[in-house]
N, C-alpha and C. Protein backbone atom coordinates (compact mmCIF):
# COMPACT_ATOMS: atom_id res chain seq x y z
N UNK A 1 103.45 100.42 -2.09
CA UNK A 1 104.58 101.32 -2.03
C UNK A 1 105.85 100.53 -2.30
N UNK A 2 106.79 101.24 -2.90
CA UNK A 2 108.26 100.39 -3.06
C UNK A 2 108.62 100.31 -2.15
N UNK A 3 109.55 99.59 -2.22
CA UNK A 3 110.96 99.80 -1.00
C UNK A 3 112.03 100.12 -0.99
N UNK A 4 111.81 101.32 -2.02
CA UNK A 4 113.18 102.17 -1.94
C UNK A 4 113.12 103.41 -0.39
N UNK A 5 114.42 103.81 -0.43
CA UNK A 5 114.65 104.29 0.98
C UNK A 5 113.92 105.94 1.18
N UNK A 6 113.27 106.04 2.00
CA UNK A 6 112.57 107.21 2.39
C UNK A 6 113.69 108.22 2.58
N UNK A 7 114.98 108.13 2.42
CA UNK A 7 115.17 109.03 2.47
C UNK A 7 116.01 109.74 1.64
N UNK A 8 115.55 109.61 -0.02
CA UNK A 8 116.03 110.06 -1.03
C UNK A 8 115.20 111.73 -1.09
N UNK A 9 114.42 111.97 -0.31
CA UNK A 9 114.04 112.85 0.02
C UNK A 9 114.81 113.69 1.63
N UNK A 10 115.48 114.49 1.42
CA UNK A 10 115.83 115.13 3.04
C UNK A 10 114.94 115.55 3.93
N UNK A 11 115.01 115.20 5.29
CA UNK A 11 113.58 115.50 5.89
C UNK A 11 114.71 115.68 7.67
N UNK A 12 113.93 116.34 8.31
CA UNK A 12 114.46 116.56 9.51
C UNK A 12 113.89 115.26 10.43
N UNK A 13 113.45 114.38 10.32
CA UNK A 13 112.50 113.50 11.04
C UNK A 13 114.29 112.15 11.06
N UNK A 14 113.93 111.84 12.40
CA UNK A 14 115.33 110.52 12.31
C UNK A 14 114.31 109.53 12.73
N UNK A 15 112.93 109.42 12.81
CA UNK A 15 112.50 108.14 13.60
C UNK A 15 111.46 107.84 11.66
N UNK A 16 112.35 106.55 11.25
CA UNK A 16 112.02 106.43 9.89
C UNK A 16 110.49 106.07 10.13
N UNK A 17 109.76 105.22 10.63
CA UNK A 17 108.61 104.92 10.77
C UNK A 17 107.66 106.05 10.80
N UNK A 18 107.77 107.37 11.89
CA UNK A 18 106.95 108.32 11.80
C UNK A 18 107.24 109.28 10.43
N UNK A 19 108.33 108.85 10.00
CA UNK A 19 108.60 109.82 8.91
C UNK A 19 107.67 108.98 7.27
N UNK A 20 107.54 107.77 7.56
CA UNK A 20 107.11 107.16 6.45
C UNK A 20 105.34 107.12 6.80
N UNK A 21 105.00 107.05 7.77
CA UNK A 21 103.68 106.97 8.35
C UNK A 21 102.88 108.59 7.73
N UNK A 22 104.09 109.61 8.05
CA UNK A 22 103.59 111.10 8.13
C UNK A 22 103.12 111.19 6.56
N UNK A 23 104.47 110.89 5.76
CA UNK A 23 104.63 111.03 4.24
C UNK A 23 103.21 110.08 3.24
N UNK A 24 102.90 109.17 4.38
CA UNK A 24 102.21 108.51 3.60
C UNK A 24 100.49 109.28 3.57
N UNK A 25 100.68 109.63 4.59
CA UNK A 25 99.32 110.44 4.75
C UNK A 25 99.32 111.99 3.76
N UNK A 26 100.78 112.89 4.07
CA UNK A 26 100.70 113.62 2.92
C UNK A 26 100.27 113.67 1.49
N UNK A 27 101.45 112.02 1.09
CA UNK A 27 100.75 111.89 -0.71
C UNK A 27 99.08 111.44 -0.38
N UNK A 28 98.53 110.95 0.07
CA UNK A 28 97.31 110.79 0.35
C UNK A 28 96.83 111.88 -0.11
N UNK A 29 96.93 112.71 0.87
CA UNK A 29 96.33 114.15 0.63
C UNK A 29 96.31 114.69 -0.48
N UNK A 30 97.99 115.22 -0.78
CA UNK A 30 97.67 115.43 -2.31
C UNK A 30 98.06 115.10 -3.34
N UNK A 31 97.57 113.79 -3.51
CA UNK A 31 97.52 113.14 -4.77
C UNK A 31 95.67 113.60 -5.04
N UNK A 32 95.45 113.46 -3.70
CA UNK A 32 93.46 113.49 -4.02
C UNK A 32 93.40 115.21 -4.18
N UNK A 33 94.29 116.13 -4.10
CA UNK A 33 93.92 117.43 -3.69
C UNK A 33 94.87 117.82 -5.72
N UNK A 34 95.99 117.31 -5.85
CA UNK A 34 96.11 117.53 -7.17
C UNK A 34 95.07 116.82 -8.66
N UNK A 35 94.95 115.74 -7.96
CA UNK A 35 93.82 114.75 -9.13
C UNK A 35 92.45 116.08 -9.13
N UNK A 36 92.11 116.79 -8.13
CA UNK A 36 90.75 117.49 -8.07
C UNK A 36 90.79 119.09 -8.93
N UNK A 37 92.46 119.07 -8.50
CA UNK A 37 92.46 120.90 -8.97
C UNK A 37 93.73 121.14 -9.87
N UNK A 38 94.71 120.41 -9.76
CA UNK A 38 96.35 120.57 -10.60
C UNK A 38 97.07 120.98 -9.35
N UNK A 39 98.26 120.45 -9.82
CA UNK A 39 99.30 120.92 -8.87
C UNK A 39 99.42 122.43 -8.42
N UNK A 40 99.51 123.57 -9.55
CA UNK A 40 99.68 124.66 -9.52
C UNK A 40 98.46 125.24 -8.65
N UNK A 41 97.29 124.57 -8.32
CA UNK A 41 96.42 124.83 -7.76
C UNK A 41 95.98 124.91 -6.50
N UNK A 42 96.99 124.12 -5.73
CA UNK A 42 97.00 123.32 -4.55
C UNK A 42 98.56 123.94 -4.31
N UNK A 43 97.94 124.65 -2.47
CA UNK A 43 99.29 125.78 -1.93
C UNK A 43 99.69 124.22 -0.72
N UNK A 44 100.46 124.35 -0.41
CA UNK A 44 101.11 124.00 0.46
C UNK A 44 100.55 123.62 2.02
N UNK A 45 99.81 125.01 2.26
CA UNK A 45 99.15 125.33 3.42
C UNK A 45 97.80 124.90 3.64
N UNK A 46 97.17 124.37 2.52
CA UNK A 46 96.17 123.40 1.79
C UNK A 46 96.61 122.22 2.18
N UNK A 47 97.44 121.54 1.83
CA UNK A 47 97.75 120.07 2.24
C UNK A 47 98.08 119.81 3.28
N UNK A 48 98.94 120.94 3.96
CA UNK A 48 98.87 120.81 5.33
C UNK A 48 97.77 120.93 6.55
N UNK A 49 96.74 121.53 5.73
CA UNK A 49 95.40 121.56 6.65
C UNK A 49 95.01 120.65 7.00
N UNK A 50 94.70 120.13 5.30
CA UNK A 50 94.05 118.70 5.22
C UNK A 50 94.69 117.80 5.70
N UNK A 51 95.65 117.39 6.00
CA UNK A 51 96.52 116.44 6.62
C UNK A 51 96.53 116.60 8.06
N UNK A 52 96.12 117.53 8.69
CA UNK A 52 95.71 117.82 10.04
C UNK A 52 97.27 117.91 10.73
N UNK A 53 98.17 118.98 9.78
CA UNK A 53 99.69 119.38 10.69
C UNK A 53 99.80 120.55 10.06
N UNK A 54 100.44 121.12 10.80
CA UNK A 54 100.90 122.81 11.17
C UNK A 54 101.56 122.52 9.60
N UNK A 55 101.64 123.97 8.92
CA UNK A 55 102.68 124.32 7.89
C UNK A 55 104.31 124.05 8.31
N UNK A 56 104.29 124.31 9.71
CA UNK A 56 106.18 124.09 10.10
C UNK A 56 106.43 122.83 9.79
N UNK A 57 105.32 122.11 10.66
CA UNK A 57 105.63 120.65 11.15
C UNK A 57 105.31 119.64 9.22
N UNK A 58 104.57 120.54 8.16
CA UNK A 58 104.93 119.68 7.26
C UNK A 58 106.57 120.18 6.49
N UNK A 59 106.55 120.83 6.59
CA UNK A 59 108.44 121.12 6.25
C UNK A 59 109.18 120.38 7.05
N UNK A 60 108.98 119.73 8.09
CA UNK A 60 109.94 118.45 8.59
C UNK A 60 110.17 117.42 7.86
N UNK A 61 108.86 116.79 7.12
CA UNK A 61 108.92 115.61 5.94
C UNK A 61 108.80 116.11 5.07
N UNK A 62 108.96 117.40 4.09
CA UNK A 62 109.33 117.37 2.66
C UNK A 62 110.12 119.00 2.77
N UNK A 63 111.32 119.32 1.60
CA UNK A 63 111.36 120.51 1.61
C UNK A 63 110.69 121.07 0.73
N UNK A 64 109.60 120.82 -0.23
CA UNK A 64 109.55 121.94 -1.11
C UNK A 64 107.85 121.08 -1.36
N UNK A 65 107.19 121.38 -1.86
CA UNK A 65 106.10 121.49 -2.84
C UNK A 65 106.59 120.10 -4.19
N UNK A 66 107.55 120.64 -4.67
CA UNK A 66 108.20 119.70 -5.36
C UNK A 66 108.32 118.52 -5.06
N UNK A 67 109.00 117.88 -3.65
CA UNK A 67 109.34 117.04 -3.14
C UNK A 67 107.88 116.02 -3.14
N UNK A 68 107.07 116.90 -2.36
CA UNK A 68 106.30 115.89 -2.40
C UNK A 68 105.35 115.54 -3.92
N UNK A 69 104.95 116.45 -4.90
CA UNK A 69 104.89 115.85 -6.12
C UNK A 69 105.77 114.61 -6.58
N UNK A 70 106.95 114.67 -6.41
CA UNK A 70 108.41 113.61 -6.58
C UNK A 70 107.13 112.11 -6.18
N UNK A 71 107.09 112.31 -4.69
CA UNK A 71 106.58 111.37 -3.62
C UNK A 71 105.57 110.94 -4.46
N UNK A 72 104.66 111.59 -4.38
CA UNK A 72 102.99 111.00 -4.93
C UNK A 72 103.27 110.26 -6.45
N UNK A 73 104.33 110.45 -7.00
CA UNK A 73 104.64 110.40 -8.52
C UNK A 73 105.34 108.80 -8.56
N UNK A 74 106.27 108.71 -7.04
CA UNK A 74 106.61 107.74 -6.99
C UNK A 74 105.87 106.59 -6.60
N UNK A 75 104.86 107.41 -5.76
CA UNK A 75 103.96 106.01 -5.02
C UNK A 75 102.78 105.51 -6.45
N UNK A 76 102.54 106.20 -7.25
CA UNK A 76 101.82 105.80 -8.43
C UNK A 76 103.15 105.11 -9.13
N UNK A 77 104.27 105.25 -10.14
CA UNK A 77 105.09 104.67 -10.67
C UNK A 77 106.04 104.02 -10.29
N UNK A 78 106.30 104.15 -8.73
CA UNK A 78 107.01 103.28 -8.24
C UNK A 78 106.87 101.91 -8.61
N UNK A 79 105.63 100.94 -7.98
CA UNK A 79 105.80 99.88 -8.41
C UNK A 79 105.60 99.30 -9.68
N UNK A 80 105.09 99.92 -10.86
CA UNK A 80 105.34 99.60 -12.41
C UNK A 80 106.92 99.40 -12.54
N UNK A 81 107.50 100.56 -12.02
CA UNK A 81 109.30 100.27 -12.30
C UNK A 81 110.04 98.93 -11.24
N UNK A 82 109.25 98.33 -10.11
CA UNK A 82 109.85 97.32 -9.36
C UNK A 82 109.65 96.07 -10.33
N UNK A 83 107.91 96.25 -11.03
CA UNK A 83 107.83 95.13 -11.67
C UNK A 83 108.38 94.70 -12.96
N UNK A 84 109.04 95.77 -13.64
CA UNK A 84 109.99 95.97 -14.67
C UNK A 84 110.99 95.36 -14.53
N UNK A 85 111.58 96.25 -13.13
CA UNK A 85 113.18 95.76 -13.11
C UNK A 85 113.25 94.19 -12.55
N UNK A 86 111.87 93.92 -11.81
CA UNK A 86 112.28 92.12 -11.64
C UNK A 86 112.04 91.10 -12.64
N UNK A 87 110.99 91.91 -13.88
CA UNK A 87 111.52 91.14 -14.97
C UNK A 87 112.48 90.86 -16.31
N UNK A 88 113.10 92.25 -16.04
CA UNK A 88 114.40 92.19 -16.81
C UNK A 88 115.54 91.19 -16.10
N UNK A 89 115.65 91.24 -14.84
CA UNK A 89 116.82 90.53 -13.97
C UNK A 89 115.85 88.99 -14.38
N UNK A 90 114.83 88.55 -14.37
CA UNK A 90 114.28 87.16 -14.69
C UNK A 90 114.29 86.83 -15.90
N UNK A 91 114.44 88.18 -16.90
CA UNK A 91 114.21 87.48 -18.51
C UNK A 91 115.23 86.81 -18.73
N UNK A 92 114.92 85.95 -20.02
CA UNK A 92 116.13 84.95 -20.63
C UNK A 92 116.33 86.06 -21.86
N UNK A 93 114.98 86.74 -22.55
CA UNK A 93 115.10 87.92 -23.40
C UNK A 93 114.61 88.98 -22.96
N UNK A 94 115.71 89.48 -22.72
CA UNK A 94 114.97 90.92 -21.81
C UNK A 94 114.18 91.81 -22.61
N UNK A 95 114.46 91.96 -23.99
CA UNK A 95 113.76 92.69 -24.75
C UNK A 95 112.13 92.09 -24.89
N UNK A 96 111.78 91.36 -25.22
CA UNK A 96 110.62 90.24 -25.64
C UNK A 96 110.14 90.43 -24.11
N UNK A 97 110.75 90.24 -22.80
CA UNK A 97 110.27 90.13 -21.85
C UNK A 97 109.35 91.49 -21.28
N UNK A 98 110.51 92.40 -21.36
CA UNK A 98 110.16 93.88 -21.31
C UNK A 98 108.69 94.51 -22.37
N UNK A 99 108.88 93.89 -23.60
CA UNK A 99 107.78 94.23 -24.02
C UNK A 99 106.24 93.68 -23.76
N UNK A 100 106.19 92.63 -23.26
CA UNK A 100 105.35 92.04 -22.85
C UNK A 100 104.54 92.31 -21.24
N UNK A 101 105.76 92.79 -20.61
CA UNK A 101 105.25 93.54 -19.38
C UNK A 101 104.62 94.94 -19.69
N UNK A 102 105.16 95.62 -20.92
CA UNK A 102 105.12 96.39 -20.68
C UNK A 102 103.50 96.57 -21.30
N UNK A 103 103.18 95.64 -22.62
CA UNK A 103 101.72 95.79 -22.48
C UNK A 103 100.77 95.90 -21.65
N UNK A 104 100.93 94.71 -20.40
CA UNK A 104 100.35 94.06 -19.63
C UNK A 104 99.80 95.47 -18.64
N UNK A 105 100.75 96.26 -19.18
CA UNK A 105 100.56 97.70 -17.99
C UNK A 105 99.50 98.86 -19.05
N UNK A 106 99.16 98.37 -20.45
CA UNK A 106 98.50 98.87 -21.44
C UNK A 106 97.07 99.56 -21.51
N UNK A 107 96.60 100.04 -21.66
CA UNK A 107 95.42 99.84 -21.64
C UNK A 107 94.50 99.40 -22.84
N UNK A 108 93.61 98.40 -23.08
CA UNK A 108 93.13 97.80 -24.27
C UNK A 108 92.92 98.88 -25.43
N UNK A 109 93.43 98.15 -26.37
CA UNK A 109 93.10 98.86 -27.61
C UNK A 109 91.96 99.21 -27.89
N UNK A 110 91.22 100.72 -28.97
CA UNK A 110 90.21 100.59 -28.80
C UNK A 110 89.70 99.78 -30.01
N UNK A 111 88.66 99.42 -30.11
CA UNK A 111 88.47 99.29 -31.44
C UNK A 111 88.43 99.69 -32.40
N UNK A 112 88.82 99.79 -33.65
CA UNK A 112 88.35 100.50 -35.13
C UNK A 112 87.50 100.76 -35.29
N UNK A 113 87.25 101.63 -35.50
CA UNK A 113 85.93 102.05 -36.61
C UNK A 113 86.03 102.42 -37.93
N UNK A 114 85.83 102.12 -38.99
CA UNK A 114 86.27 102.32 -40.09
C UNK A 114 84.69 103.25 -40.95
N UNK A 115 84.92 104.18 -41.27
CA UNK A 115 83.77 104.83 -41.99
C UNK A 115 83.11 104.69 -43.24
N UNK A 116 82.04 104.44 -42.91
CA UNK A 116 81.46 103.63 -44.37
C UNK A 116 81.31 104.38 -45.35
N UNK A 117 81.86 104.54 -46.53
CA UNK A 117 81.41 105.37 -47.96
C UNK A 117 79.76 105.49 -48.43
């Protein structure tokens, strides 16, 4: 997870630890509950089951459906963008540098196949 601040999201929770503990178990949930069915597929009252908290009590750590897509989106791309931005601030060529990370995040080419006449 990054370490950007939990609370770029608004949440009624002031004790940051239970609020990051709660959230972390949410994207848990549905990241595995969107990967199985799509977002549009997966209600609210679904993730809150599975997460074992009341529908109220998950509207304390996120307001919307949205929010937590945001979340799960960040905890997958979050750290690709930490490891970016610490090697642009380290490059001597940020461009050359940047591209080289950015393979590294690639997935292998496939091979050719070229069709025989």
């Amino acid at each position: 997870m990054t370490d950007r601040p939990i609370g770029t999201i608004p949440s009624g929770i002031k004790d940051e630890a239970l609020l990051a503990e709660r959230r972390a178990t949410l994207v848990e949930t549905a990241t595995e509950l969107f990967i199985a069915r799509g977002f549009s597929e997966v209600s609210v009252n679904e993730i809150a089951e599975r997460a074992g908290i009341s529908v109220g009590a998950l509207y304390k750590y996120i307001r919307t459906k949205e929010d937590l897509l945001w979340l799960v989106m960040d905890t997958i791309y979050g750290p690709l963008e930490d490891v970016l931005q610490a090697e642009r601030r380290e490059a001597s060529d940020p461009a050359r540098r940047s591209t080289t990370r950015c393979d590294s995040f690639s997935p292998p080419s496939m091979p050719s196949t070229s069709a025989s006449s």
